[in-house]
Protein backbone atom coordinates (compact mmCIF):
# COMPACT_ATOMS: atom_id res chain seq x y z
CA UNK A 1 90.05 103.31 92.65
CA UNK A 2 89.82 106.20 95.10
CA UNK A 3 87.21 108.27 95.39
CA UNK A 4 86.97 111.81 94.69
CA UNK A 5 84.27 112.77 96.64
CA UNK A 6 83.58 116.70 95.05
CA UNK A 7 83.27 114.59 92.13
CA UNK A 8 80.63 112.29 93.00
CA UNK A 9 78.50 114.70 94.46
CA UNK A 10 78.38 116.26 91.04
CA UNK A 11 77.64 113.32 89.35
CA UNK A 12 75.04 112.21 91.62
CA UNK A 13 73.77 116.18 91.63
CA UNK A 14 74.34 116.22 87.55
CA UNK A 15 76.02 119.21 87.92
CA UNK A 16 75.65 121.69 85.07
CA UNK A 17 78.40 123.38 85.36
CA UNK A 18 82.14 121.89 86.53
CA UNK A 19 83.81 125.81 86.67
CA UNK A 20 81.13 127.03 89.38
CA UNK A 21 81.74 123.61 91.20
CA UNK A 22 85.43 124.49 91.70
CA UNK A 23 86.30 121.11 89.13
CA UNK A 24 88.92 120.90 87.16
CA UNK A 25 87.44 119.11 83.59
CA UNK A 26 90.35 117.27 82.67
CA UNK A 27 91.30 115.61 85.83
CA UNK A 28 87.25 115.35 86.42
CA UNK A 29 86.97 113.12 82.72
CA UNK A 30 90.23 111.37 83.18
CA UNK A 31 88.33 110.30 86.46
CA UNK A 32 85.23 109.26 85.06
CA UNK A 33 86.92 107.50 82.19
CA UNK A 34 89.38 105.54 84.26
CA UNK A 35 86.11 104.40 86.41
CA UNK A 36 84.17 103.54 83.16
CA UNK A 37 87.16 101.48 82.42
CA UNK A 38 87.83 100.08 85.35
CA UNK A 39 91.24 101.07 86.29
CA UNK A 40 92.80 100.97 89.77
CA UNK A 41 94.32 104.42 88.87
CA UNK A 42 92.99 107.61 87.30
CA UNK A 43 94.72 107.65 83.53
CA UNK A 44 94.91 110.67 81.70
CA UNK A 45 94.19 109.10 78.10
CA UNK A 46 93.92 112.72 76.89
CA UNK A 47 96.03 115.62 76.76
CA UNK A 48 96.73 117.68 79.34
CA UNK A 49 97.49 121.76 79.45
CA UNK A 50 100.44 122.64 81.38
CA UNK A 51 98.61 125.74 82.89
CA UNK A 52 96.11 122.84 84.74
CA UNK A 53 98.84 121.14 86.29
CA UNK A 54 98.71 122.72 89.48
CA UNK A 55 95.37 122.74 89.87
CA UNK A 56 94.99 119.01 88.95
CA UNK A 57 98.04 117.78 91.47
CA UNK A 58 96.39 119.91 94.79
CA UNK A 59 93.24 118.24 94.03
CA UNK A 60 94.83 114.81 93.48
CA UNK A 61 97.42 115.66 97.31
CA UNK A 62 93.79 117.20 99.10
CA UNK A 63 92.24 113.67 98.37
CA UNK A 64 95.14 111.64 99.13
CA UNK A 65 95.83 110.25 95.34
CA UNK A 66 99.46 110.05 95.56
CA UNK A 67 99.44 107.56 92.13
CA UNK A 68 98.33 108.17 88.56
CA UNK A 69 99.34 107.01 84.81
CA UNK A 70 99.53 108.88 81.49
CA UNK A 71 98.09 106.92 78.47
CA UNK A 72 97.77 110.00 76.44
CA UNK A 73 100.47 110.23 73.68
CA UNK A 74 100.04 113.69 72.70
CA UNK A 75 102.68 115.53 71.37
CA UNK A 76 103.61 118.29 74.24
CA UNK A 77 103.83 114.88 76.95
CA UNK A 78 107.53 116.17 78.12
CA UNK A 79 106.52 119.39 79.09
CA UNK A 80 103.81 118.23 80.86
CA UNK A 81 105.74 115.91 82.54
CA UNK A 82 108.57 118.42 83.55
CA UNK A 83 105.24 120.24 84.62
CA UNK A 84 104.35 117.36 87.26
CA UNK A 85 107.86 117.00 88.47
CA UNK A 86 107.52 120.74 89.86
CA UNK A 87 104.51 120.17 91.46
CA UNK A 88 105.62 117.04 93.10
CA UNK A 89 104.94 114.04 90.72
CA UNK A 90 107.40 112.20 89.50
CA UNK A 91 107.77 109.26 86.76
CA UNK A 92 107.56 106.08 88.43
CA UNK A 93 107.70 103.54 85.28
CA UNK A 94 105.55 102.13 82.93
CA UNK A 95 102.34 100.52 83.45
CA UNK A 96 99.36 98.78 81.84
CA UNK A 97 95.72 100.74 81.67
CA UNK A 98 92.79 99.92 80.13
CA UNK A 99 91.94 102.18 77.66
CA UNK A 100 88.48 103.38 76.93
CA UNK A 101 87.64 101.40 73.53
CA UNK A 102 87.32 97.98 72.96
CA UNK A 103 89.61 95.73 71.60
CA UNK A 104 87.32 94.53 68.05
CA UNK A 105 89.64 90.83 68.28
CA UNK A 106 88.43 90.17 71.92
CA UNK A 107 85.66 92.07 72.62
CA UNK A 108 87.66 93.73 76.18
CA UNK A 109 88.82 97.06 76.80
CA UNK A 110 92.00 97.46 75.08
CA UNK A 111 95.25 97.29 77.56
CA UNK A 112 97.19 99.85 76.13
CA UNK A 113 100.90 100.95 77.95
CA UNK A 114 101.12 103.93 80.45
CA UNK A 115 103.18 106.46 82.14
CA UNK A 116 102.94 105.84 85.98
CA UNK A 117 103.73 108.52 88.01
CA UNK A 118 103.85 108.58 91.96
CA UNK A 119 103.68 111.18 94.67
CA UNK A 120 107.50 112.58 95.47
CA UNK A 121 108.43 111.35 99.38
CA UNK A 122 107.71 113.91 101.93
C-alpha cells in the first residue's frame, strides 16, 4: 500500500494530537486499519461524514492515491458517494478487502466485499 508519509511521521512521533497535525482522523484510521489488515488499498470500513470528503480526497490527490474501497455499510453510503463523485472519485466496481476481524472458522482476516472507487481521468 502507499504510503502516507504525514502519517507515518505521526506514528513514529506518537502524535498526541491528529487536528494540530493538519490529519484528517477518518482517512488517518481507515489508513492504519487497512495496513493492520494488510490491504493493497486504504478501505474505509467505517463511516464517513460528507463534510470530510474534501478534505480526505486532497490528501489522498497530494499523495498520489488515485484508488480506494468502501467496506463500510453505513446507512448515509449514497450520499457519501455522490460526495466523492464531486470531488473527483468515482465508483469503479466491487472489490474484495480484508476486513479488520478475524474470521472464528479459519482463523484469517475476514474477506468481506467492497466499493472500489478510482481517481476520475485528468
Amino acid at each position: 500500500m502507499k504510503k502516507i508519509e504525514l502519517f507515518e511521521k505521526a506514528i513514529a512521533e506518537k502524535a498526541a494530537s491528529l487536528k494540530e497535525w493538519g490529519i484528517n482522523p477518518t482517512l488517518f484510521w481507515a489508513y492504519r486499519n487497512s495496513i493492520t489488515a494488510g490491504n493493497d488499498r486504504i478501505d474505509f470500513g467505517e463511516a464517513i461524514w460528507d463534510s470530510e470528503v474534501g478534505e480526505i480526497t486532497e490528501t489522498l490527490k497530494e499523495n498520489g492515491i488515485t484508488e480506494f474501497t468502501i467496506s463500510s455499510t453505513f446507512s448515509s453510503l449514497i450520499p457519501t458517494l455522490a460526495e466523492f463523485a464531486k470531488h473527483g472519485f468515482q465508483m469503479a466496481g466491487l472489490a474484495e478487502v480484508k476486513a479488520n476481524y478475524t474470521d472464528f472458522q479459519t482463523q484469517e482476516r475476514a474477506v468481506i466485499p467492497a466499493i472500489q472507487m478510482a481517481a476520475e481521468e485528468a
